[in-house]
Each structure stands twice: as C-alpha cells, then as structure tokens.
N, C-alpha and C. Protein backbone atom coordinates (compact mmCIF):
# COMPACT_ATOMS: atom_id res chain seq x y z
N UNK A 1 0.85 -1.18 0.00
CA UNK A 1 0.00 0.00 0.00
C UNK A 1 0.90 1.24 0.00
N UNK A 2 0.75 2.23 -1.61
CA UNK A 2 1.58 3.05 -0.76
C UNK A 2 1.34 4.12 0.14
N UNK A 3 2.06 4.92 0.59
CA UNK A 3 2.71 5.84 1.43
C UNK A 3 1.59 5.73 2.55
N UNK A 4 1.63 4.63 3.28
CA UNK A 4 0.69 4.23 4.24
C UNK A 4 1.30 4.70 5.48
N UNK A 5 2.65 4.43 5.64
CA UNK A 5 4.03 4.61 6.79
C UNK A 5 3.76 6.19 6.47
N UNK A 6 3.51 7.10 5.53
CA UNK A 6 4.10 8.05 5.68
C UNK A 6 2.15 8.87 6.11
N UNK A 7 1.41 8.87 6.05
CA UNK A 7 -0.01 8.76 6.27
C UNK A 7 -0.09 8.78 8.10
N UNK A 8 0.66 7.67 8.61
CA UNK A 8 0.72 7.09 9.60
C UNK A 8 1.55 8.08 10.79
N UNK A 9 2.51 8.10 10.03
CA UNK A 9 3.23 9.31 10.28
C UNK A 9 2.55 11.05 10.91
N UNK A 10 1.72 11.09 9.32
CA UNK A 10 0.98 12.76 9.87
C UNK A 10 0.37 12.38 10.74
N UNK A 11 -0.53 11.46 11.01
CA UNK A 11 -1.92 10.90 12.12
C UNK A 11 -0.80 11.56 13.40
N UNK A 12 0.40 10.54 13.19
CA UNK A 12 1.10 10.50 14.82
C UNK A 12 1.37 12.17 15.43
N UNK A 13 1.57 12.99 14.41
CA UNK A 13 2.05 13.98 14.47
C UNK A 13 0.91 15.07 15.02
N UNK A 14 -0.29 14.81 14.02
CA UNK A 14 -1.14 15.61 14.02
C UNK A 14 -1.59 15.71 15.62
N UNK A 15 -1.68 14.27 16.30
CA UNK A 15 -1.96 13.52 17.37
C UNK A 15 -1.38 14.41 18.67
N UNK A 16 -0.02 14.49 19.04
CA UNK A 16 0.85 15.53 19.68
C UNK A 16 0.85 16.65 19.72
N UNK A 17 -0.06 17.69 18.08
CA UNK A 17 0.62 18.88 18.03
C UNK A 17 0.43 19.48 18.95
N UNK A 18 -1.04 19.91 19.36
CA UNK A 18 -1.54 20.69 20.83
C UNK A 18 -2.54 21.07 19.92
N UNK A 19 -2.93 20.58 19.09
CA UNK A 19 -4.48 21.50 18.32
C UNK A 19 -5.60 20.60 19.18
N UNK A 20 -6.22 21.41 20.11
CA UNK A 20 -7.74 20.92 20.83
C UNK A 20 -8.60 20.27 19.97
N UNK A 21 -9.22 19.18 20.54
CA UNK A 21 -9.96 18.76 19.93
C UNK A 21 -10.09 18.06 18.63
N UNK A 22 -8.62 17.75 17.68
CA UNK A 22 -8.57 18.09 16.58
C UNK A 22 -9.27 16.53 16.48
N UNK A 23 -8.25 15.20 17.11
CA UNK A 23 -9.06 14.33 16.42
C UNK A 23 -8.78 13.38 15.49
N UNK A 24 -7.70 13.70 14.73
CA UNK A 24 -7.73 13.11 13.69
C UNK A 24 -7.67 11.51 13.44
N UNK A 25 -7.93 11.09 12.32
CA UNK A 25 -8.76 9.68 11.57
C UNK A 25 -8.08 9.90 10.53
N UNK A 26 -7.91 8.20 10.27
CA UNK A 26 -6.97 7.39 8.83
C UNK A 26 -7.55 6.58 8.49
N UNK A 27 -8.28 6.89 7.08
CA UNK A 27 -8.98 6.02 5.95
C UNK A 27 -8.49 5.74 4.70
N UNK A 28 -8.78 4.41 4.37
CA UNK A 28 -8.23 4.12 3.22
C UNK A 28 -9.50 3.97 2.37
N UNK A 29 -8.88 5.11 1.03
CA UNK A 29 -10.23 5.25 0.47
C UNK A 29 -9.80 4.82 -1.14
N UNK A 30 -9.95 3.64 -1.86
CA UNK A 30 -9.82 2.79 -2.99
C UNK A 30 -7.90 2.92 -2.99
N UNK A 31 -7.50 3.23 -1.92
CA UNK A 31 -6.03 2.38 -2.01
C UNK A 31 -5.27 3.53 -1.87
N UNK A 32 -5.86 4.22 -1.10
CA UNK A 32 -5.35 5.98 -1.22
C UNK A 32 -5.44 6.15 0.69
N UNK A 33 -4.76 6.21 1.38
CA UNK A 33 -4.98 7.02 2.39
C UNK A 33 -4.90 8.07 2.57
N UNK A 34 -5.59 8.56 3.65
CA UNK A 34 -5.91 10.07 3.72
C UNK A 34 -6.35 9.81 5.31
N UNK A 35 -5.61 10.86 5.53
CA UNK A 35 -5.82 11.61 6.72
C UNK A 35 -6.85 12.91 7.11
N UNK A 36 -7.61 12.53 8.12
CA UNK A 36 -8.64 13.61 8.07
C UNK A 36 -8.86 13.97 9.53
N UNK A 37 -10.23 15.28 9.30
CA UNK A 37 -10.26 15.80 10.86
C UNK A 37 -12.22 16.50 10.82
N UNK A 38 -12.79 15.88 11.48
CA UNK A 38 -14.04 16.48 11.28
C UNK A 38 -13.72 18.32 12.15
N UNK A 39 -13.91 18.95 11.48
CA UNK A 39 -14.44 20.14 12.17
C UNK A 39 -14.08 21.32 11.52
N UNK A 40 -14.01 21.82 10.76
CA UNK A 40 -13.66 23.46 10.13
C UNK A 40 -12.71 24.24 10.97
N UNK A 41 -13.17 24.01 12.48
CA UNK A 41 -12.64 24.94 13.38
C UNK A 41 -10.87 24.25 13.43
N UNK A 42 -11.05 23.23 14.04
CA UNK A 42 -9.59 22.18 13.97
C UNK A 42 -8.70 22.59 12.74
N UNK A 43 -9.78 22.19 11.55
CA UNK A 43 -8.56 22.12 10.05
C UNK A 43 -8.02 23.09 9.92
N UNK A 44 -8.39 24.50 10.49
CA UNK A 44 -7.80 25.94 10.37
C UNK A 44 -7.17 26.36 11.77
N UNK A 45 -7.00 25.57 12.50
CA UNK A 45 -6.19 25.59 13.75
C UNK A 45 -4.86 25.01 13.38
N UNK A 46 -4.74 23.73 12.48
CA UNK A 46 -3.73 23.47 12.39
C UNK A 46 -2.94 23.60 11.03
N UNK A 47 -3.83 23.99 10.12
CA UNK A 47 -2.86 25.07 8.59
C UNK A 47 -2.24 25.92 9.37
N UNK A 48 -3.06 27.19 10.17
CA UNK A 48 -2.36 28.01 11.65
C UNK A 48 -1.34 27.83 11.77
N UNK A 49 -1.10 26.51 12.53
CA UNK A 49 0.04 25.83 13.08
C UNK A 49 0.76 25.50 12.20
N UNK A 50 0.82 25.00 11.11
CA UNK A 50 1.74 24.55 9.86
C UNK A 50 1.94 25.86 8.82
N UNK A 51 1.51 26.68 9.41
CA UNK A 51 1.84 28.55 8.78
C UNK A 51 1.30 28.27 7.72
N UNK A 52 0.19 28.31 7.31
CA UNK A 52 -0.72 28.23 6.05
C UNK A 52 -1.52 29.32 6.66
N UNK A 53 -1.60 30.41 6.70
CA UNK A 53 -2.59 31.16 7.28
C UNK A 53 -3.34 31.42 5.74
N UNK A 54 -2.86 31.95 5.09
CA UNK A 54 -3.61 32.28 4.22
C UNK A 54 -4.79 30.85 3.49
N UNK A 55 -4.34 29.88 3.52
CA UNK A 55 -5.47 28.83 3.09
C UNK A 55 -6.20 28.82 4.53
N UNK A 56 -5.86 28.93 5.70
CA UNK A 56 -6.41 28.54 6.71
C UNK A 56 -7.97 29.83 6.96
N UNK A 57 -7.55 31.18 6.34
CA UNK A 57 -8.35 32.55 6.15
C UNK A 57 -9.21 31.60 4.97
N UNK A 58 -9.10 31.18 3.45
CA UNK A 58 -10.06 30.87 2.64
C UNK A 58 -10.76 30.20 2.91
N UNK A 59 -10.51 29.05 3.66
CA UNK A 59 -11.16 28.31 4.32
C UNK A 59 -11.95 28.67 5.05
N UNK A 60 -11.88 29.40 6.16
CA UNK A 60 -13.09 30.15 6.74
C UNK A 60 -13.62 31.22 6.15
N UNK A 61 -13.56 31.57 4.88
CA UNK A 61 -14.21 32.52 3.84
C UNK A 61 -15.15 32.00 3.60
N UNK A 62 -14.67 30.20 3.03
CA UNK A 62 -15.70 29.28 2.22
C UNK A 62 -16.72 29.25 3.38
N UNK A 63 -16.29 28.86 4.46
CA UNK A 63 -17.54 28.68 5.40
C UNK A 63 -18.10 30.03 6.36
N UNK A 64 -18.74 30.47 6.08
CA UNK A 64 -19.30 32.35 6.50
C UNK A 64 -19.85 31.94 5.03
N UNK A 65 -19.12 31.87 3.69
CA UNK A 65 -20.00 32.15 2.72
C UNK A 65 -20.99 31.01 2.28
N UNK A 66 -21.07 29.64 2.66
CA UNK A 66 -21.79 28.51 3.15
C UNK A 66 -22.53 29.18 3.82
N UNK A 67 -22.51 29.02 5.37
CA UNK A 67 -22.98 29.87 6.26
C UNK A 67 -24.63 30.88 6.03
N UNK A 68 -23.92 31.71 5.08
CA UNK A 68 -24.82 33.00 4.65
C UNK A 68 -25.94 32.58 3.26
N UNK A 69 -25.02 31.63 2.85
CA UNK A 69 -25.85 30.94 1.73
C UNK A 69 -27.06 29.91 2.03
N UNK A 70 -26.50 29.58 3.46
CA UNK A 70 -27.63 28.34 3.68
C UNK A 70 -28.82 29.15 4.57
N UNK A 71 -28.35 30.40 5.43
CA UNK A 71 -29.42 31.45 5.81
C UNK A 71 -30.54 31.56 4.63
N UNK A 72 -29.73 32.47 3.68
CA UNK A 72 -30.57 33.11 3.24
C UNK A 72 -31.49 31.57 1.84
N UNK A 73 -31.47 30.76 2.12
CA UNK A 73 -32.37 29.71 1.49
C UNK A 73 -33.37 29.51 2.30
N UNK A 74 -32.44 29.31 3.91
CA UNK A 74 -33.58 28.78 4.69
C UNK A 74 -34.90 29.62 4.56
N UNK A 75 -33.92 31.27 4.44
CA UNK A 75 -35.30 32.24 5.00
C UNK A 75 -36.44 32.01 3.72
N UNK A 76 -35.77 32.11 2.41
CA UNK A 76 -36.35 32.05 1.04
C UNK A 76 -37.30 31.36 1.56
N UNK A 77 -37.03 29.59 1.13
CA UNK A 77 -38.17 28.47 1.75
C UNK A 77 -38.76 29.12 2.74
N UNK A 78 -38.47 29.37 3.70
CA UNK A 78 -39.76 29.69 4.98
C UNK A 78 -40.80 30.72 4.25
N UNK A 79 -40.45 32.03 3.52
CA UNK A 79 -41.10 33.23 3.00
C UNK A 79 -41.71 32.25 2.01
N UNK A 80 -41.36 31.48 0.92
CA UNK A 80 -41.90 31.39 -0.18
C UNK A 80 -43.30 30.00 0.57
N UNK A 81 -43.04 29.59 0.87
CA UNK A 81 -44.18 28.49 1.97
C UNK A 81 -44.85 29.25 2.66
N UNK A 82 -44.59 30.09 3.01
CA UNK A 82 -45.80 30.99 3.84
C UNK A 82 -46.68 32.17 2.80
N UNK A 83 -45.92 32.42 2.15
CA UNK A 83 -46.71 33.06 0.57
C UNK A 83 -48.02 32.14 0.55
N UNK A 84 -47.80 31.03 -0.02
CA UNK A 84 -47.91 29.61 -0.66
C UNK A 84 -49.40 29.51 0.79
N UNK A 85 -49.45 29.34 1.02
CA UNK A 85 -50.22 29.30 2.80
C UNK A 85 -51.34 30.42 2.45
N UNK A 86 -50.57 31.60 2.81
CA UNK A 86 -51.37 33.17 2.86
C UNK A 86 -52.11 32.91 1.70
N UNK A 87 -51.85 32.81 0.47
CA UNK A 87 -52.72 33.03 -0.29
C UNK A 87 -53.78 32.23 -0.81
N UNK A 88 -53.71 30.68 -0.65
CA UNK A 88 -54.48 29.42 -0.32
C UNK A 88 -55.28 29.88 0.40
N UNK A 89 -55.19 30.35 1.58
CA UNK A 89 -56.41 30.93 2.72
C UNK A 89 -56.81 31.80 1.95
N UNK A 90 -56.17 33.24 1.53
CA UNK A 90 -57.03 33.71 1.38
C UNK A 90 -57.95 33.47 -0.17
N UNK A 91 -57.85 32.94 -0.67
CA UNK A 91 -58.35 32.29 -2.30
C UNK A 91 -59.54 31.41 -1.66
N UNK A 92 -59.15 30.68 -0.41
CA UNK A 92 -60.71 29.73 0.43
C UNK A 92 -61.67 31.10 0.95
N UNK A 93 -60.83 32.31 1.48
CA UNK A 93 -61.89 33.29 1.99
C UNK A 93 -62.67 33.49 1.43
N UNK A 94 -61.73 34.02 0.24
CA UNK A 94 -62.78 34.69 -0.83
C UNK A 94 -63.95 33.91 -1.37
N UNK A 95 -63.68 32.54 -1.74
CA UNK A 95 -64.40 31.86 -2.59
C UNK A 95 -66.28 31.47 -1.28
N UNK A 96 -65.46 31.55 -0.59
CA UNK A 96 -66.68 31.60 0.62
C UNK A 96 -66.94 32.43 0.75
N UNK A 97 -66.81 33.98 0.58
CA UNK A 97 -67.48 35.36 0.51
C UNK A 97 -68.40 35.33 -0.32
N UNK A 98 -67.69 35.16 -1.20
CA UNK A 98 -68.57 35.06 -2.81
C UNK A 98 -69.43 33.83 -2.89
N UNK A 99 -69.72 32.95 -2.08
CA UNK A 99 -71.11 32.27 -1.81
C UNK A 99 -72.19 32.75 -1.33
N UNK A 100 -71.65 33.37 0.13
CA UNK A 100 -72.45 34.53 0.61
C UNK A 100 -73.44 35.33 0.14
N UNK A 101 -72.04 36.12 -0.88
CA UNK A 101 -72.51 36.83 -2.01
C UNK A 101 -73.41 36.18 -3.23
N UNK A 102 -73.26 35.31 -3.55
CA UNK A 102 -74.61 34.93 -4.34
C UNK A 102 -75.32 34.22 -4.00
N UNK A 103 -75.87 33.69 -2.51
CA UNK A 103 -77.02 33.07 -1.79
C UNK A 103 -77.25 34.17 -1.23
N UNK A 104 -77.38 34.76 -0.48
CA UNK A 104 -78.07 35.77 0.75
C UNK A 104 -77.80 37.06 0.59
N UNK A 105 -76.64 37.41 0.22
CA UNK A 105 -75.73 38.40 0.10
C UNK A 105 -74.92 38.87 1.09
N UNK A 106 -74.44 39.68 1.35
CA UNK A 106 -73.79 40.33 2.58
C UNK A 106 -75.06 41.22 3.53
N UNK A 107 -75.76 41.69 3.23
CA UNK A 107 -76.52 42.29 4.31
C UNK A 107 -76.99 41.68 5.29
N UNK A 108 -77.14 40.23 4.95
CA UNK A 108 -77.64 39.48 6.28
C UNK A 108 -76.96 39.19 7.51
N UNK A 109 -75.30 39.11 6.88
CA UNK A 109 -74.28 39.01 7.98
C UNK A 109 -74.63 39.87 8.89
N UNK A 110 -73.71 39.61 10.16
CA UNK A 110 -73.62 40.62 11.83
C UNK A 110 -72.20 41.71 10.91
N UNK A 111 -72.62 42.69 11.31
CA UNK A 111 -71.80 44.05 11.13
C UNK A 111 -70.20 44.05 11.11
N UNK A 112 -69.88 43.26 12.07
CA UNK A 112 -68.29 42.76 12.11
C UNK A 112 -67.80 42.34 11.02
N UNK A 113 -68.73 40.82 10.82
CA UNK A 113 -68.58 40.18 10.08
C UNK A 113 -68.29 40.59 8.36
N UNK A 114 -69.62 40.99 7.97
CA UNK A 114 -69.88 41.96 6.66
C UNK A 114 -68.82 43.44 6.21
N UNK A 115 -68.44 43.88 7.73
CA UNK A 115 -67.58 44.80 7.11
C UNK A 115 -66.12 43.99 6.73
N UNK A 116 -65.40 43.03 7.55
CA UNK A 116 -64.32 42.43 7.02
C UNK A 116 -64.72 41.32 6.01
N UNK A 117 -65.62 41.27 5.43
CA UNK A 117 -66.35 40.62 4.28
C UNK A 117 -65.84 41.41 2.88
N UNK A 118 -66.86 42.45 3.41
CA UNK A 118 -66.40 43.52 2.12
C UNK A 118 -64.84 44.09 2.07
N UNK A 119 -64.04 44.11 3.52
CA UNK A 119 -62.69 44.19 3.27
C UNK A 119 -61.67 43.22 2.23
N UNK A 120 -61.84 42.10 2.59
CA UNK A 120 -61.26 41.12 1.84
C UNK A 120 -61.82 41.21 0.43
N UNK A 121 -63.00 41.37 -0.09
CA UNK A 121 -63.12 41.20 -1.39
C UNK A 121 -62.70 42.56 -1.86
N UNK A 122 -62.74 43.88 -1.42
CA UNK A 122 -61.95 44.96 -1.73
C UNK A 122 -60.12 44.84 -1.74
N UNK A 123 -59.71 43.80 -0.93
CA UNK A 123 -58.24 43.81 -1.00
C UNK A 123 -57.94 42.44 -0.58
N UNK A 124 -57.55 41.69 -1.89
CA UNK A 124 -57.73 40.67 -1.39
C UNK A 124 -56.40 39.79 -1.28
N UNK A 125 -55.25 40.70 -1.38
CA UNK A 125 -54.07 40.21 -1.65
C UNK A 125 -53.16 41.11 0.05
N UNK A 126 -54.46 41.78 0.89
CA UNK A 126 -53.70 42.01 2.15
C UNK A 126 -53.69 40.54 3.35
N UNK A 127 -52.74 41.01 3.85
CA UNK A 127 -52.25 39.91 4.64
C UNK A 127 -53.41 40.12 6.00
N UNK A 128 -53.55 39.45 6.85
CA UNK A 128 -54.47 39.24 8.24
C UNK A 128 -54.19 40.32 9.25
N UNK A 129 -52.74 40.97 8.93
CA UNK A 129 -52.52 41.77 10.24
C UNK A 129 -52.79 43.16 9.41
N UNK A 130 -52.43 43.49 8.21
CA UNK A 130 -53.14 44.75 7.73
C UNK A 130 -54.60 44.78 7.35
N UNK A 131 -55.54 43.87 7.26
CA UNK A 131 -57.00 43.84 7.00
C UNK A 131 -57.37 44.13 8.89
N UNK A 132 -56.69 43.64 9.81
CA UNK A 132 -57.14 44.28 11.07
C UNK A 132 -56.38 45.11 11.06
N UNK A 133 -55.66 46.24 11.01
CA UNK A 133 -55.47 47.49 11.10
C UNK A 133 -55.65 48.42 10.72
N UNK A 134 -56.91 47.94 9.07
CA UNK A 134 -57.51 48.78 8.38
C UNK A 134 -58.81 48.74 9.33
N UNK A 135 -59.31 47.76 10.31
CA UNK A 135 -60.96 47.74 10.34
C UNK A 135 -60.68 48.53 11.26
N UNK A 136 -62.11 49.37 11.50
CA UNK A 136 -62.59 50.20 12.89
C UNK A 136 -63.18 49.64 13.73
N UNK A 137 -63.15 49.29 14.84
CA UNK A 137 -62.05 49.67 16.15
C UNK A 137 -60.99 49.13 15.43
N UNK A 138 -59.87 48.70 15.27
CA UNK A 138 -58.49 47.95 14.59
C UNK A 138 -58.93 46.20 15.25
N UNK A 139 -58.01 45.41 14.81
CA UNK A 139 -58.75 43.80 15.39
C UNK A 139 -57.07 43.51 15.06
N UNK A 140 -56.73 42.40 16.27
CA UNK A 140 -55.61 41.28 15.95
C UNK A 140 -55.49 40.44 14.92
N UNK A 141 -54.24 40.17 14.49
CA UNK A 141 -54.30 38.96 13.49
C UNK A 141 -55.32 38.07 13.67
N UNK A 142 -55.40 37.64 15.04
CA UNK A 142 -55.91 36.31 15.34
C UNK A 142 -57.48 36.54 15.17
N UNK A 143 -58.02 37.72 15.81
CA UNK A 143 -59.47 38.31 15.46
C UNK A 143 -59.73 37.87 14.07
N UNK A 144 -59.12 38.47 13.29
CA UNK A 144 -59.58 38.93 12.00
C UNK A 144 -59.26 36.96 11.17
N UNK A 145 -58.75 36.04 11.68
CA UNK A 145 -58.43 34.85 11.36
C UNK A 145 -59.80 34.31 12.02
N UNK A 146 -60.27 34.43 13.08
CA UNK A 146 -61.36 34.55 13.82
C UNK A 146 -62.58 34.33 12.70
N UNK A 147 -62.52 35.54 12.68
CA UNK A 147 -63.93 35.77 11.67
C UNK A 147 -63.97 35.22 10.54
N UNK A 148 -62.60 35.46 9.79
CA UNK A 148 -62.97 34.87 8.69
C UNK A 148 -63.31 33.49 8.18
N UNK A 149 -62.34 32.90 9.87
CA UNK A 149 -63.05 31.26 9.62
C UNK A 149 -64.67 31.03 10.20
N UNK A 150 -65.06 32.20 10.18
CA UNK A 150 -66.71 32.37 10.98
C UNK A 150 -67.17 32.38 9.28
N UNK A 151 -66.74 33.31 8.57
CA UNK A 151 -67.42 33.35 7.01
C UNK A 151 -67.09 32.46 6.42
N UNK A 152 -66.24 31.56 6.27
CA UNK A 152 -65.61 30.07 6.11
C UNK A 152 -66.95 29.47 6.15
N UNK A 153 -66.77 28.82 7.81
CA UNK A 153 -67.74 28.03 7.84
C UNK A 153 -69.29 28.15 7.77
N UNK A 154 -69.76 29.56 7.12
CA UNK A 154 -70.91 30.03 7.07
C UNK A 154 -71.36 29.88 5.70
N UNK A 155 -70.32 29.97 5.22
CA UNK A 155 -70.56 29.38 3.40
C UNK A 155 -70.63 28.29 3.35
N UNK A 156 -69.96 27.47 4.06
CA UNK A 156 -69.90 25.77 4.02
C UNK A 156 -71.40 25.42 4.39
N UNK A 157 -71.43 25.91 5.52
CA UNK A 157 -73.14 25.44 6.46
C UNK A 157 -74.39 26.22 4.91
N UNK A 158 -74.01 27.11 4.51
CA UNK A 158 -75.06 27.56 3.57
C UNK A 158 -75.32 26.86 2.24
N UNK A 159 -74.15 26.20 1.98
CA UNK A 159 -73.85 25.23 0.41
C UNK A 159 -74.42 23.98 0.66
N UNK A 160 -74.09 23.46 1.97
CA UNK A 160 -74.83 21.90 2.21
C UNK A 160 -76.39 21.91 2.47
N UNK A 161 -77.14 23.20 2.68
CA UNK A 161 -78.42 22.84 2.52
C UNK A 161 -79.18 22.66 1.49
C-alpha cells in the first residue's frame, strides 16, 4: 500500500501537536490514504500551526459564505411556503365570501362580520394583520383569522343545505 508509513506518520504527528480537539482519523479510500479531521474549526487551527494562514483565512471565507448561503435559502423556503399558505387561505376566503354573495348576500351578515367581508373582497391580496389594522375599532391577526373562519364556515353550512 503506498505511502501508508508516511499517512501514519501525519496521524502520529497531528496527534501531539496541541491543536484541541482536533481528532484526527486514517482512511483508506480505494487504495489511497488520507488523513482527516471532522471540524472546520480544527482544520484551520492546524494550517495556523503549519503557517498556512492564508489557506487557513479561505477556508473560513468558504464557510461564513456557506454559512450565509444556507441562511438566506432557509429564509427564502420559509417566506416562499408561507406566501404559498397566505394566499391558499385567502383564495378559500374569498371563494366563501362570494357564496355569501350569491345566496343571501352580505346584508344578512352581523356588522363585524360583513364589514371584514367587504374588506377582503376589496383587498384581497392584504395579509391578516393589515385587513385588522384597516378595520374600525383595529382587530388582531388572530381576530380577523377569527372571523374569517366564521365566514368560512358560514358558506360551508349555507352550500350543504
């Protein structure tokens, strides 16, 4: 096998230097050893130590810019799924307003109700916390989620008879 003795060698070395934690592991990978070290923090502790600063700096470039890359996906996915959500609800609001609206109409509703009725079909692309900060008195997210699953299930109860 070659340079297995010399493989064996860095392990022993790496083993002594004084880098915390470092760790290191010897695998033979299709007839190739290699010496390794789980941790980002370690592998740039000991380039450090073997005066590689400058690969030991890119290296922690690559990871900050990993790092910032895997943030800003996570946030993407979370925003683009909650889009995806918001507007599903409100596409069910509406479509249950507009039952309302062509069985009974809106005048029959309770006053609360009918005015964030006619809010949503006037704006129907606002989110739950600005449709309660447009109504008078103002209403919580959760209010105004409230009601509308009150006009929800008021279209449902009106379609099955």
């Amino acid at each position: 096998m070659p340079y297995s003795n010399l493989a064996k060698d860095l392990l022993c070395i790496l083993q002594t230097c004084g880098v915390e934690n470092l760790q290191p592991g010897l695998s033979n990978r299709r007839g190739a050893f290699v010496v390794y070290s789980k941790g980002m923090e370690q592998v740039t502790d000991v380039l450090t130590y073997l005066g590689a600063q400058s690969a030991a700096m890119e290296l922690m470039q690559v990871k900050m810019l990993k790092e910032v890359r895997n943030q800003v996906n996570r946030r993407t996915n979370f925003e683009t799924a909650n889009l995806g959500k918001t507007a599903t609800a409100a596409a069910r609001q509406l479509l249950a307003i507009q039952k309302i609206v062509a069985s009974t109409g809106l005048g029959e509703l309770p006053e609360d109700l009918r005015e964030l009725a006619e809010l949503r079909l006037q704006n129907p692309d606002m989110s739950l916390r600005e449709l309660g900060e447009t109504l008078s008195p103002p209403l919580s997210r959760s209010g105004v989620n409230h009601r509308l699953q009150r006009l929800v299930e008021l279209a449902e109860s009106r379609s099955e008879r």
